[in-house]
N, C-alpha and C. Protein backbone atom coordinates (compact mmCIF):
# COMPACT_ATOMS: atom_id res chain seq x y z
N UNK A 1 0.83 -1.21 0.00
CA UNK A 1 0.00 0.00 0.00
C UNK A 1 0.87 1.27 0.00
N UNK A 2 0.74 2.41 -0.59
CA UNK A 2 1.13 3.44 -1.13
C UNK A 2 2.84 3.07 -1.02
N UNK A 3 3.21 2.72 -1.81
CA UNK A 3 4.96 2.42 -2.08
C UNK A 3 5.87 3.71 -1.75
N UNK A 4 5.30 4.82 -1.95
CA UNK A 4 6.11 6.26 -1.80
C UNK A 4 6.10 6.08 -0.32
N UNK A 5 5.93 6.03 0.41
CA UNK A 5 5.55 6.20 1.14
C UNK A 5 7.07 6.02 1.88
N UNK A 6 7.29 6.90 3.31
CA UNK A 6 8.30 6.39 3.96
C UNK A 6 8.13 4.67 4.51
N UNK A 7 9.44 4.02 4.99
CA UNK A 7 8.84 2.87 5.08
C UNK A 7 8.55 2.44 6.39
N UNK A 8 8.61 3.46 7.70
CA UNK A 8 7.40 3.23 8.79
C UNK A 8 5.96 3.31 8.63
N UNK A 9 5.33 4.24 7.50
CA UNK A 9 4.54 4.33 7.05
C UNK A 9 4.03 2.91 6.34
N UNK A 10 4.63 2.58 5.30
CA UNK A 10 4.24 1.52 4.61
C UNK A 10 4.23 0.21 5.50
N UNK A 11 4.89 0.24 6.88
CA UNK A 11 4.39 -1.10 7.77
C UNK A 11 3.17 -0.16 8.53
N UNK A 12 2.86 0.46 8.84
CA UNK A 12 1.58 1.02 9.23
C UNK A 12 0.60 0.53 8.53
N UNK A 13 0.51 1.07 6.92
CA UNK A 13 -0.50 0.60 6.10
C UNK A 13 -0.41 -0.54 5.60
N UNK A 14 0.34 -1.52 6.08
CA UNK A 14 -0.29 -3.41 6.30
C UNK A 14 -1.24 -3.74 6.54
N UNK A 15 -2.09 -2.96 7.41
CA UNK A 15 -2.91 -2.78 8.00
C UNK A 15 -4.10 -1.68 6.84
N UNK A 16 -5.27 -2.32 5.88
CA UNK A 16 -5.46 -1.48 4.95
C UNK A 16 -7.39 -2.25 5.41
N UNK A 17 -8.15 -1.46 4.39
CA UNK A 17 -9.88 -1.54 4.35
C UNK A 17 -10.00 -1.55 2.67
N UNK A 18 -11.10 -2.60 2.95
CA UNK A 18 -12.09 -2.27 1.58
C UNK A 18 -13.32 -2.31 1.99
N UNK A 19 -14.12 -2.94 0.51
CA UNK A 19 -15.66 -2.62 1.49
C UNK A 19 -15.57 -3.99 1.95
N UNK A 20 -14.94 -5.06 2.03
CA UNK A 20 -15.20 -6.09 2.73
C UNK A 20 -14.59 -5.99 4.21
N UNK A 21 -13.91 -5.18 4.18
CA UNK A 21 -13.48 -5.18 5.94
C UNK A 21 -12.01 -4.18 5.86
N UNK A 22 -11.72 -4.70 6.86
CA UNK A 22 -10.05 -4.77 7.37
C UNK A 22 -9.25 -5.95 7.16
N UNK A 23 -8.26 -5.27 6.34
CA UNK A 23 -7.36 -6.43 6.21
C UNK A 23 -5.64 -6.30 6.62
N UNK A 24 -5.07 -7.78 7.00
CA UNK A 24 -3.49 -7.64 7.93
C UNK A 24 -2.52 -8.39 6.67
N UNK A 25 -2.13 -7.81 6.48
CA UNK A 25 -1.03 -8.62 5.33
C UNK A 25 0.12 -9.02 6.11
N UNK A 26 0.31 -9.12 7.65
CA UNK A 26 1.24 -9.91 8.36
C UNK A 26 0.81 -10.81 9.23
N UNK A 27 -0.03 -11.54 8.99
CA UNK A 27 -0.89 -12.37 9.80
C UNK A 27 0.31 -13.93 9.55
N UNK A 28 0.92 -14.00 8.32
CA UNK A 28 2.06 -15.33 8.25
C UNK A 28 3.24 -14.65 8.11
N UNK A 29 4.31 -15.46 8.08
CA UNK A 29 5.67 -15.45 7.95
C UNK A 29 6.04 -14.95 6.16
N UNK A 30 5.14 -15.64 5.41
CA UNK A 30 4.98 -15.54 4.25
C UNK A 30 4.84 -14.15 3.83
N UNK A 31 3.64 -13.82 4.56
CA UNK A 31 3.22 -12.13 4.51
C UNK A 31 4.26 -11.28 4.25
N UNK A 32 5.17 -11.02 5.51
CA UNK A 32 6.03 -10.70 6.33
C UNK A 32 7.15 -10.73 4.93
N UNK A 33 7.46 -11.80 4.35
CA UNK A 33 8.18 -12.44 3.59
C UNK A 33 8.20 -11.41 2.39
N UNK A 34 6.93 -11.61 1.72
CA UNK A 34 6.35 -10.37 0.63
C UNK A 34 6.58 -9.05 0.86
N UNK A 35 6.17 -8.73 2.51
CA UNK A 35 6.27 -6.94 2.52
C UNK A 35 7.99 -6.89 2.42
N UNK A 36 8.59 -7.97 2.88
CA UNK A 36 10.57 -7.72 2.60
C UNK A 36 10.87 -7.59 1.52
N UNK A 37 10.51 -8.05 0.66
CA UNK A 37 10.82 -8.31 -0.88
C UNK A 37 11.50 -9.32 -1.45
N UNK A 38 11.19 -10.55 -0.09
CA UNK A 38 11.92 -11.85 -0.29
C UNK A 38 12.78 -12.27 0.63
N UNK A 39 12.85 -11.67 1.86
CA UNK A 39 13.56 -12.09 2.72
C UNK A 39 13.18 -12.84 3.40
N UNK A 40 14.07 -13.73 3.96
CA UNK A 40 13.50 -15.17 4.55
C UNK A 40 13.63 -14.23 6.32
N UNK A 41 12.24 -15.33 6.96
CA UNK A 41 12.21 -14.40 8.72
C UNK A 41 11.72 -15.65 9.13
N UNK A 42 11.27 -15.36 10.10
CA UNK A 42 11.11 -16.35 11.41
C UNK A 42 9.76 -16.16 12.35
N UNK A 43 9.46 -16.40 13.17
CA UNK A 43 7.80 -16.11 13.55
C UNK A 43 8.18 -15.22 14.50
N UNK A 44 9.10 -15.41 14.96
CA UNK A 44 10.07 -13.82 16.01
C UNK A 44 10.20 -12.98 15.26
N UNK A 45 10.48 -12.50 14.25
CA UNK A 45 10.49 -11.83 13.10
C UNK A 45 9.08 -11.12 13.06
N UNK A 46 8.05 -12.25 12.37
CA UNK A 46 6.70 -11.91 12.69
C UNK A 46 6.03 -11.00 13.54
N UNK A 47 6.58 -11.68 15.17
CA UNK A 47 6.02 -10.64 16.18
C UNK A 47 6.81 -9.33 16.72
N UNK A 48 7.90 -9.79 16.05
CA UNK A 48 8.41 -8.74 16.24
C UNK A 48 8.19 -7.17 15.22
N UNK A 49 8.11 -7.47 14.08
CA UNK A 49 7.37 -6.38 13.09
C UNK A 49 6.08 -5.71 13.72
N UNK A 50 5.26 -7.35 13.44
CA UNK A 50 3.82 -6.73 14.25
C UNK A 50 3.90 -5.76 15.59
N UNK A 51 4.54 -6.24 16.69
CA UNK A 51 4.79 -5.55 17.38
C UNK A 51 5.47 -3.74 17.54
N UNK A 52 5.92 -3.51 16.44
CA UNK A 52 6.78 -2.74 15.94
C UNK A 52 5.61 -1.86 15.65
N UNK A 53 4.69 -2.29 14.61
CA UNK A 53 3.85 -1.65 13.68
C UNK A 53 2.45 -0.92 14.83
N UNK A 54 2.50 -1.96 15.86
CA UNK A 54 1.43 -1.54 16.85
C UNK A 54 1.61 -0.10 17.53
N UNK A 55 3.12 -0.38 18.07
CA UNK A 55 3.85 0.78 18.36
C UNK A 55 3.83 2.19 17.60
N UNK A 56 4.32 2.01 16.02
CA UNK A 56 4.07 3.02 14.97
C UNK A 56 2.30 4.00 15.10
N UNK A 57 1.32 2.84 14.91
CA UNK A 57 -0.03 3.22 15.15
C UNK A 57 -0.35 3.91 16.19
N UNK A 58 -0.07 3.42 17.40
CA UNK A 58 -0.43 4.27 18.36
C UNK A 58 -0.69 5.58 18.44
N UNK A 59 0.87 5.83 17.94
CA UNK A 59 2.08 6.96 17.92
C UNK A 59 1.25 8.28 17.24
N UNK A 60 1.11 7.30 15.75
CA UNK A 60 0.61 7.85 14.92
C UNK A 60 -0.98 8.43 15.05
N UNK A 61 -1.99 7.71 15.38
CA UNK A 61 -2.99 8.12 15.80
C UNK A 61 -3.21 8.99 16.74
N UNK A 62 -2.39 9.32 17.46
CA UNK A 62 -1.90 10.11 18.24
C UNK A 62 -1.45 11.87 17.49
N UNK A 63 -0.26 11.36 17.08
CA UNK A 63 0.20 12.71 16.31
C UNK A 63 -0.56 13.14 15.24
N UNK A 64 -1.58 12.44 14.90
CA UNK A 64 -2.28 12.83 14.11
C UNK A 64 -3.86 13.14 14.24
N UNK A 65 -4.23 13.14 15.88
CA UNK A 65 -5.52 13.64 16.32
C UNK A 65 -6.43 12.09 15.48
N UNK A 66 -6.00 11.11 15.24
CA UNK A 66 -7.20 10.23 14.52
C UNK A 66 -8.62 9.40 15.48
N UNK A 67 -8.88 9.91 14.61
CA UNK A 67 -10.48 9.96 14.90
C UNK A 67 -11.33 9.06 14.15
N UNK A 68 -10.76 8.30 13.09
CA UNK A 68 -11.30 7.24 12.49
C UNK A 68 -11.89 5.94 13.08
N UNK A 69 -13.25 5.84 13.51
CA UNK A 69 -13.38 4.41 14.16
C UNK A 69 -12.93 2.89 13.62
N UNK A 70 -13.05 2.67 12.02
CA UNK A 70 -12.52 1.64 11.62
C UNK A 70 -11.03 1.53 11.32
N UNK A 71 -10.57 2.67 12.13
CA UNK A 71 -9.11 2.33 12.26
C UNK A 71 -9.22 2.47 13.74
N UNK A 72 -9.62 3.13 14.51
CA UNK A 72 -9.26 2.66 16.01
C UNK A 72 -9.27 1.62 16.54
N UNK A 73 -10.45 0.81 15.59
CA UNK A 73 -11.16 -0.56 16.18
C UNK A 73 -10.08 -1.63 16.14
N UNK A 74 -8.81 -1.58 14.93
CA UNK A 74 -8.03 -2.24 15.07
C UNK A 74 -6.94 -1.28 15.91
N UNK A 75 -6.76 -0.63 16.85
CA UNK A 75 -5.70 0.21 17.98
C UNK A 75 -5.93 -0.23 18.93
N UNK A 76 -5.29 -1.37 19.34
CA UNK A 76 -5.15 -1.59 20.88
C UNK A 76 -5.32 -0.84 21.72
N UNK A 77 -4.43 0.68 21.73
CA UNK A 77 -4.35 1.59 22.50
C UNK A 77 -6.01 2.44 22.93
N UNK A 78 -6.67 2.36 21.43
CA UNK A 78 -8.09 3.13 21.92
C UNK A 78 -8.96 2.17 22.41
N UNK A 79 -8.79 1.13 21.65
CA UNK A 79 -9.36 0.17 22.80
C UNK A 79 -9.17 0.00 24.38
N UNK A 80 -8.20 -0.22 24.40
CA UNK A 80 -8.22 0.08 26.47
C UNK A 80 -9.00 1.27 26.36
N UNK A 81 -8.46 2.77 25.75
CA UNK A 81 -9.18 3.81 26.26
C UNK A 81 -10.76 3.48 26.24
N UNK A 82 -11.14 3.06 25.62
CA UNK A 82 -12.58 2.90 25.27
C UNK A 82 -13.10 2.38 26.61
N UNK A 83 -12.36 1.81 27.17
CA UNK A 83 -13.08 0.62 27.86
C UNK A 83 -12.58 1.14 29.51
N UNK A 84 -11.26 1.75 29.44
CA UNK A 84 -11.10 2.54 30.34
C UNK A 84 -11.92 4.00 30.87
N UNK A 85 -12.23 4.21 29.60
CA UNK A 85 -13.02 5.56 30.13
C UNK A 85 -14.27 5.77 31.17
N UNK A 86 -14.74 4.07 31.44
CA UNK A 86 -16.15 3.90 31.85
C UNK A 86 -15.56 3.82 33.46
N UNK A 87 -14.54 4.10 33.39
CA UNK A 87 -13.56 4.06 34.86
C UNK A 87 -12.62 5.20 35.28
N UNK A 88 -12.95 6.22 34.47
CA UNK A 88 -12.15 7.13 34.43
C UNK A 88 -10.76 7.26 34.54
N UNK A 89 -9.96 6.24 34.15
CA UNK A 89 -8.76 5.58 34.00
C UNK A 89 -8.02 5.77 32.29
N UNK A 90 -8.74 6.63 31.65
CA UNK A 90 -8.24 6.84 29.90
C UNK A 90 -6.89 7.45 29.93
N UNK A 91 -6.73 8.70 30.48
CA UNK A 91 -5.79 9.06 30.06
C UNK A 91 -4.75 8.81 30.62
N UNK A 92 -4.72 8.02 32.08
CA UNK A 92 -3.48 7.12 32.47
C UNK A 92 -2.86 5.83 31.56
N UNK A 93 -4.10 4.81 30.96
CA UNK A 93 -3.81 4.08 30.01
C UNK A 93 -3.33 4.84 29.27
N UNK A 94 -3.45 6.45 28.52
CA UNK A 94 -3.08 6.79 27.35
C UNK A 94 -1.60 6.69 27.34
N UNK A 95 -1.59 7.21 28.57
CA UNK A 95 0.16 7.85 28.64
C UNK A 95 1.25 6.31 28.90
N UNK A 96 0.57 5.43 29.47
CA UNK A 96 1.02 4.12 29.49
C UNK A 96 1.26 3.55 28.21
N UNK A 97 0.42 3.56 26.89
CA UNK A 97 0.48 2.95 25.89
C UNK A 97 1.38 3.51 25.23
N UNK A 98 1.62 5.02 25.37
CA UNK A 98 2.65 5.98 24.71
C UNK A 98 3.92 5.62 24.94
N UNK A 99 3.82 5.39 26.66
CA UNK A 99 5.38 4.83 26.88
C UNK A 99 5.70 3.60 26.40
N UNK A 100 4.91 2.58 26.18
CA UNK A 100 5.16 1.60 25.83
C UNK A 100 5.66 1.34 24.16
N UNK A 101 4.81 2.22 23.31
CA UNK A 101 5.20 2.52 22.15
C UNK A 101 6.58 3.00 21.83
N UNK A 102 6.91 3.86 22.83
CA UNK A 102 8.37 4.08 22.75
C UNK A 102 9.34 3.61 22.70
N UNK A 103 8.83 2.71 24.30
CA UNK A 103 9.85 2.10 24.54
C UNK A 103 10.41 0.55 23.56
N UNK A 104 9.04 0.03 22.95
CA UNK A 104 8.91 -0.52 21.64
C UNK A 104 10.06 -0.14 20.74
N UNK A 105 10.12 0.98 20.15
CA UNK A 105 10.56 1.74 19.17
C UNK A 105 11.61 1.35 19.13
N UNK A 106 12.47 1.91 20.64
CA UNK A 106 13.67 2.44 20.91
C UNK A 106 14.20 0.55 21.01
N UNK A 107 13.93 0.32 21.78
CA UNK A 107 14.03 -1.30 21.51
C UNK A 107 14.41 -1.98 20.47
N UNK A 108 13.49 -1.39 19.18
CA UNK A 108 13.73 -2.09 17.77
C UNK A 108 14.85 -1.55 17.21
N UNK A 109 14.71 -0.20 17.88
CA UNK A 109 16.14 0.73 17.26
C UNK A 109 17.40 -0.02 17.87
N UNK A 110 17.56 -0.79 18.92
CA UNK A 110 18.71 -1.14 19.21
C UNK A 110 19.01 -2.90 18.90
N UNK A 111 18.43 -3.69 18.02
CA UNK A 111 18.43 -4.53 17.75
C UNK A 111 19.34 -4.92 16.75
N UNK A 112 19.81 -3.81 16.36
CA UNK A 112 20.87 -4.00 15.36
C UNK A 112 21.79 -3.12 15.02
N UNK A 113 23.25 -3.37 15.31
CA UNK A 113 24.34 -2.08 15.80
C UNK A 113 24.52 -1.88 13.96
N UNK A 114 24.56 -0.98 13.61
CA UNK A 114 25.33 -0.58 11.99
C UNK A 114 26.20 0.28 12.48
N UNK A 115 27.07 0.42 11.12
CA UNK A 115 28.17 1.51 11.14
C UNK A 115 28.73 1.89 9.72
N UNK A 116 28.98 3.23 9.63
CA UNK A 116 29.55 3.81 8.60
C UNK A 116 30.49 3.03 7.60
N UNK A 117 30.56 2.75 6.41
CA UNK A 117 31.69 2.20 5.37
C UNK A 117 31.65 3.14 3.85
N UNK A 118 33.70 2.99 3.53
CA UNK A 118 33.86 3.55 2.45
C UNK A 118 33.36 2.92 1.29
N UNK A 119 32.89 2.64 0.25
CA UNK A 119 33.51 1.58 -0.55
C UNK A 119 33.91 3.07 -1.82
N UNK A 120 34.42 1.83 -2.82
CA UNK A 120 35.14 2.80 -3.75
C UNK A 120 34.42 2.23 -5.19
N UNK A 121 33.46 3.00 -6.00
CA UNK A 121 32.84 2.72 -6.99
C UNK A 121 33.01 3.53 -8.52
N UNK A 122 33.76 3.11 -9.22
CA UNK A 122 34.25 3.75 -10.78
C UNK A 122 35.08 5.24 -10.24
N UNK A 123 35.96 4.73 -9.32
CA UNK A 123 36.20 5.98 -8.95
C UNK A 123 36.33 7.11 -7.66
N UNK A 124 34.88 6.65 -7.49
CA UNK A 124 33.69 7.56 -6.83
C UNK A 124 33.84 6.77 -5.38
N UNK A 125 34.53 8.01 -4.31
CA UNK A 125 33.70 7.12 -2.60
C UNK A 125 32.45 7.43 -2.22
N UNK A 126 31.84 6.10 -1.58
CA UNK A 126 30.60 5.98 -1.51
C UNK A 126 30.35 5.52 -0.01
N UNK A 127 29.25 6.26 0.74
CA UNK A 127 29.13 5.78 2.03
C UNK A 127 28.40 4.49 2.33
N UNK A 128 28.45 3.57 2.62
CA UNK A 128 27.70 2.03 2.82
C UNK A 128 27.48 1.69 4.32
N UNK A 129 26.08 1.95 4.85
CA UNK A 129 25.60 1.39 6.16
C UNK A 129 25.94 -0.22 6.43
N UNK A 130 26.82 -0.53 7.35
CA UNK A 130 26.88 -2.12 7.68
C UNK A 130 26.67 -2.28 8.76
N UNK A 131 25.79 -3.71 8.53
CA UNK A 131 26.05 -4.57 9.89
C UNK A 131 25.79 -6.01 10.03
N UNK A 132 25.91 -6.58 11.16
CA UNK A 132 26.23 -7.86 11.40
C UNK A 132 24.74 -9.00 11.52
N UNK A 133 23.81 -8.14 11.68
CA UNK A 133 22.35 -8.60 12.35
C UNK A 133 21.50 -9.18 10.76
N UNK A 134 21.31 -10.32 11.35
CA UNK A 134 20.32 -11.00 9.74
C UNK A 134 19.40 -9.48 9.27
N UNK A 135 19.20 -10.56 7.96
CA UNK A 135 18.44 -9.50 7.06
C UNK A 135 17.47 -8.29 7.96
N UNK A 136 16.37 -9.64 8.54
CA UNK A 136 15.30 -8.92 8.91
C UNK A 136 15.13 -8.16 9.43
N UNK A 137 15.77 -8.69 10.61
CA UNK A 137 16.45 -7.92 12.25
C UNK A 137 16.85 -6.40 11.61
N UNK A 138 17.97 -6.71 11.00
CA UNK A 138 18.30 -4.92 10.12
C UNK A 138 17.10 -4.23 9.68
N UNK A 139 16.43 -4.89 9.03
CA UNK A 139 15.44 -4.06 8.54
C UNK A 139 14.49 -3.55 9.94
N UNK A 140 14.12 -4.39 10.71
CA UNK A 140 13.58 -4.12 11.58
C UNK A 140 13.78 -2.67 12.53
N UNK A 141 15.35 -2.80 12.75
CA UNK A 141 16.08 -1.45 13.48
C UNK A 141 15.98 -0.03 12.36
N UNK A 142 16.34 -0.83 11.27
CA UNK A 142 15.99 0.73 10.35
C UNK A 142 14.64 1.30 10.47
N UNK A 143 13.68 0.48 10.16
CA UNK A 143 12.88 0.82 9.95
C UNK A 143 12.06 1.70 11.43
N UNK A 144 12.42 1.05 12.47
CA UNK A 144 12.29 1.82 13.70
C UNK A 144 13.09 3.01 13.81
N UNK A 145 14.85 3.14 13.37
CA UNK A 145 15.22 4.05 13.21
C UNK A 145 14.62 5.30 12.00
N UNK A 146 14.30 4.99 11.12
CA UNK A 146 13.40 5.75 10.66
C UNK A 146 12.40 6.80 10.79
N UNK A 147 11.53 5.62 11.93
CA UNK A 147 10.28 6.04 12.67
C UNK A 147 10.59 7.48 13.98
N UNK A 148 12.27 6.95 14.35
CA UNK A 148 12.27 8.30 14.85
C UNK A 148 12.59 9.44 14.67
N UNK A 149 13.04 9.67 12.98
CA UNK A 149 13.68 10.48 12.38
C UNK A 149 11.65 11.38 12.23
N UNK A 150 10.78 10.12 11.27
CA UNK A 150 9.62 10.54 11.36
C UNK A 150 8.83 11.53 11.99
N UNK A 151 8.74 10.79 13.58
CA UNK A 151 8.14 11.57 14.49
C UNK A 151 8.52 12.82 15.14
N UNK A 152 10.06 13.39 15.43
CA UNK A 152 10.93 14.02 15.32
C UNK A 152 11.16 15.29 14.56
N UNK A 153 11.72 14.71 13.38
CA UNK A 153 11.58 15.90 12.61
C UNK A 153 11.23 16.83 11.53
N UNK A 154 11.16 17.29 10.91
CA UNK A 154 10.66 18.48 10.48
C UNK A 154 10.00 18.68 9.79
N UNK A 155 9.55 16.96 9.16
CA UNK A 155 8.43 16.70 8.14
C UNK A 155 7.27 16.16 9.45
N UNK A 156 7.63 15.94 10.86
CA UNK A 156 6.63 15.52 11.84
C UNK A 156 5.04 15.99 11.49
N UNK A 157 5.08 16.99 11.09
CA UNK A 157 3.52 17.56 10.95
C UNK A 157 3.02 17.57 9.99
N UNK A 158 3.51 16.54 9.00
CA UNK A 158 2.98 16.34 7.49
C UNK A 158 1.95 14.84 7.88
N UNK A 159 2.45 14.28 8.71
CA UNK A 159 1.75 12.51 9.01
C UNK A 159 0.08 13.38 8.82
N UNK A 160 -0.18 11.96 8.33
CA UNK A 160 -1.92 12.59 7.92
C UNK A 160 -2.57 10.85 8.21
N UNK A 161 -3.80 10.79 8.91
CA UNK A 161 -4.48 9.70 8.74
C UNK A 161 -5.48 10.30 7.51
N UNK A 162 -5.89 9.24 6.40
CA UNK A 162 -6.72 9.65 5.85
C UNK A 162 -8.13 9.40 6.20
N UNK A 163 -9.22 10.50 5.81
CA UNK A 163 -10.35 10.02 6.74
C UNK A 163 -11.32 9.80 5.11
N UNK A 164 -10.74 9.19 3.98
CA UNK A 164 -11.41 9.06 2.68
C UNK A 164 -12.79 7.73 3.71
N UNK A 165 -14.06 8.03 2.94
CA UNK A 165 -14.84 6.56 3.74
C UNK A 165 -14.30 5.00 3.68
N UNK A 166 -14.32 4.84 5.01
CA UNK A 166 -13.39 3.36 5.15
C UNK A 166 -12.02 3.34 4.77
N UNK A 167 -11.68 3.90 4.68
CA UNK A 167 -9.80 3.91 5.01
C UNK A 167 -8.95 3.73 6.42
N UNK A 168 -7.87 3.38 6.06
CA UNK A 168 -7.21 3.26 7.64
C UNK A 168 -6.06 3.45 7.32
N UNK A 169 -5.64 3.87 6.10
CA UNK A 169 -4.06 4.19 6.19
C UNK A 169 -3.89 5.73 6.69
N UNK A 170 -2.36 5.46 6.80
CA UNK A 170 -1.41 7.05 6.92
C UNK A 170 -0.93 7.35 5.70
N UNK A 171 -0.40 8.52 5.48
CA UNK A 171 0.54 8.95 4.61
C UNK A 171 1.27 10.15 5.30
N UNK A 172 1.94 10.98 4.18
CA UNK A 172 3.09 11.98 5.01
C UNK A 172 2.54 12.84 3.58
N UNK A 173 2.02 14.31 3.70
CA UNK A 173 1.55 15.15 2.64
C UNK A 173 2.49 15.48 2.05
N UNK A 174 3.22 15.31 1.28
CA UNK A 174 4.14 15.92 0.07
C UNK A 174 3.74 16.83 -0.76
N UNK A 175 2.45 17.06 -0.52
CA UNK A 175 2.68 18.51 -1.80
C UNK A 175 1.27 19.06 -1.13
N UNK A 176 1.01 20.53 -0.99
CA UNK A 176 0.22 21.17 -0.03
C UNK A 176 -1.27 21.14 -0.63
N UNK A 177 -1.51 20.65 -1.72
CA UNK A 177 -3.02 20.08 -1.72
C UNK A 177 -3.27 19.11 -1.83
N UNK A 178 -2.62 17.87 -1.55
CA UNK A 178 -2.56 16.55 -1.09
C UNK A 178 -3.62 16.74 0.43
N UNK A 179 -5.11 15.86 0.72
CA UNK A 179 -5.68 15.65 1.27
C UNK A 179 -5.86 14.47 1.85
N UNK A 180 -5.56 13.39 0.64
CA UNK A 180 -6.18 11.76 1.02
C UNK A 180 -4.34 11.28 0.52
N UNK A 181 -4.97 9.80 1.03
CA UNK A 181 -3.58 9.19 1.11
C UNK A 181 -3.78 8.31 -0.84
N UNK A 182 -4.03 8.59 -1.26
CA UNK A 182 -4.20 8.43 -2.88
C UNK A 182 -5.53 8.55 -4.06
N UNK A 183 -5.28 8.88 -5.08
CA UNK A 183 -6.05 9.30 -5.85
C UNK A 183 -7.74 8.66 -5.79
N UNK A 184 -7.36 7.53 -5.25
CA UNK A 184 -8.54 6.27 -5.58
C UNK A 184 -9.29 7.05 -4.63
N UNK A 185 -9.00 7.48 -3.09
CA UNK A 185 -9.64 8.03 -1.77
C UNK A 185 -10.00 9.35 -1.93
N UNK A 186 -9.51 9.82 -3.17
CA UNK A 186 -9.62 11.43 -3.42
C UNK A 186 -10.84 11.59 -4.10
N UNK A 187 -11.44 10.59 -4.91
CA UNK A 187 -12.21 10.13 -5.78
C UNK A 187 -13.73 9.74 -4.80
N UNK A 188 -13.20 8.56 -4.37
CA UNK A 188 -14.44 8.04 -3.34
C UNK A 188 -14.71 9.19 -2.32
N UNK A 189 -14.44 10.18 -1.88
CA UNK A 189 -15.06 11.55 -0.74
C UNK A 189 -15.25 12.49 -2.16
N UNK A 190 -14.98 12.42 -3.32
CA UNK A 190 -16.03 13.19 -4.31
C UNK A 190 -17.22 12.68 -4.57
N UNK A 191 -17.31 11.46 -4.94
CA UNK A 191 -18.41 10.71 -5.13
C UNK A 191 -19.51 10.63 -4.28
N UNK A 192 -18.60 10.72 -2.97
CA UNK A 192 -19.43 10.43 -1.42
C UNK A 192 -20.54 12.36 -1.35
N UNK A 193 -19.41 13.07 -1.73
CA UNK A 193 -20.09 14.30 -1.88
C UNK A 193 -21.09 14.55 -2.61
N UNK A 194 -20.71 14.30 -3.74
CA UNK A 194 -22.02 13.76 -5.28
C UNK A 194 -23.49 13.46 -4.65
N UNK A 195 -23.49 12.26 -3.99
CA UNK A 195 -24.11 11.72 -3.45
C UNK A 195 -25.42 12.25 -2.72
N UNK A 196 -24.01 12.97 -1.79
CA UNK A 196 -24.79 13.62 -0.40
C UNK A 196 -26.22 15.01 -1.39
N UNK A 197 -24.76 15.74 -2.16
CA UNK A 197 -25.88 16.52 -2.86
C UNK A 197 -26.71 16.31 -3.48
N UNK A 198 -26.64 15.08 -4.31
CA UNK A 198 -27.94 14.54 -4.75
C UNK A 198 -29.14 14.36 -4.29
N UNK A 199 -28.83 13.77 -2.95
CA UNK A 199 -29.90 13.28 -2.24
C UNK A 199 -30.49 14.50 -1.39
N UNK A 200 -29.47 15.82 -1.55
CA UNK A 200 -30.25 16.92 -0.41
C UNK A 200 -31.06 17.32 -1.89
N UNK A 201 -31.19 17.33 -2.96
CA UNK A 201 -31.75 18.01 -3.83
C UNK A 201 -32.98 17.64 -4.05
N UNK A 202 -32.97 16.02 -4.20
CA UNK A 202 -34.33 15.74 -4.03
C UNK A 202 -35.83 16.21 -3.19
């Protein structure tokens, strides 16, 4: 789901809607396998992404005021709130799930040490990230390292949940009349508008 996309983002939107529901494209190893682009993982692997991605959501629903119910419904985090609130206990869970998201993060961020390399190409020196940690695992820390470059800095206030009908992804606005997280969602809240006016005209 949206390929431009940074790639904390694009494990966020694993997690995608149609009109048949909600759907998890990391529910197998296989999944998992596909969103790598062929890398072989492990079911630790598995929960460990998932876990990763839960963290991202939170975060994100968060920094982004979301308000979408068929995306909260899959947020752990609004779920407790939901259920906490009838106890007046929400915004202690909130701040609990936040830390936990973090501490998630920072976690994934340290799962895999890299370090700076020269190499030398037609010529040309070239900087090359290395390290020692299987495929996944790497990807895993980047991709958390990423997430805190994300939340951080200076594109931080571009994260957008889209609220097109029935959607649940994120995106990051790249160009200042960018609204929905792709053309298809830009389309369906015209149509949805169409609609509405139609039916007030009658």
């Amino acid at each position: 789901m949206l390929p431009n996309e940074p790639r904390p983002v694009r494990l966020m939107n694993t997690i995608w809607a149609d009109r048949s529901g909600l759907h998890d494209d990391l529910t197998t190893t296989d999944g998992l396998t596909t969103w790598l682009g062929g890398t072989p993982v492990t079911a630790d692997d598995l929960d460990a992404f998932r876990t990763l991605r839960q963290a991202l959501r939170d975060l994100a629903a968060t920094l982004t005021n979301d308000t979408r119910p068929i995306a909260t419904t899959h947020n752990e985090t609004a779920t407790h709130d939901r259920t906490a609130a009838h106890n007046g206990t929400a915004t202690h869970n909130r701040i609990a799930a936040h830390d936990r998201a973090v501490a998630t993060i920072n976690a994934a961020v340290r799962r895999a040490t890299t370090w700076p390399q020269l190499e030398l190409q037609d010529g040309e020196l070239h900087r090359r990230t290395t390290t020692d940690a299987p495929p996944a695992t790497a990807t895993l820390a980047a991709t958390a390292a990423e997430a805190v470059e994300m939340f951080t800095g200076p594109d931080r206030t571009l994260l957008r949940a889209c609220y097109a009908p029935g959607c649940v992804l994120y995106f990051v606005k790249d160009h200042p009349r960018r609204e929905w997280c792709s053309p298809a969602c830009g389309n369906r809240v015209r149509a949805a508008r169409h609609y509405r006016r139609t039916r007030t005209g009658e």
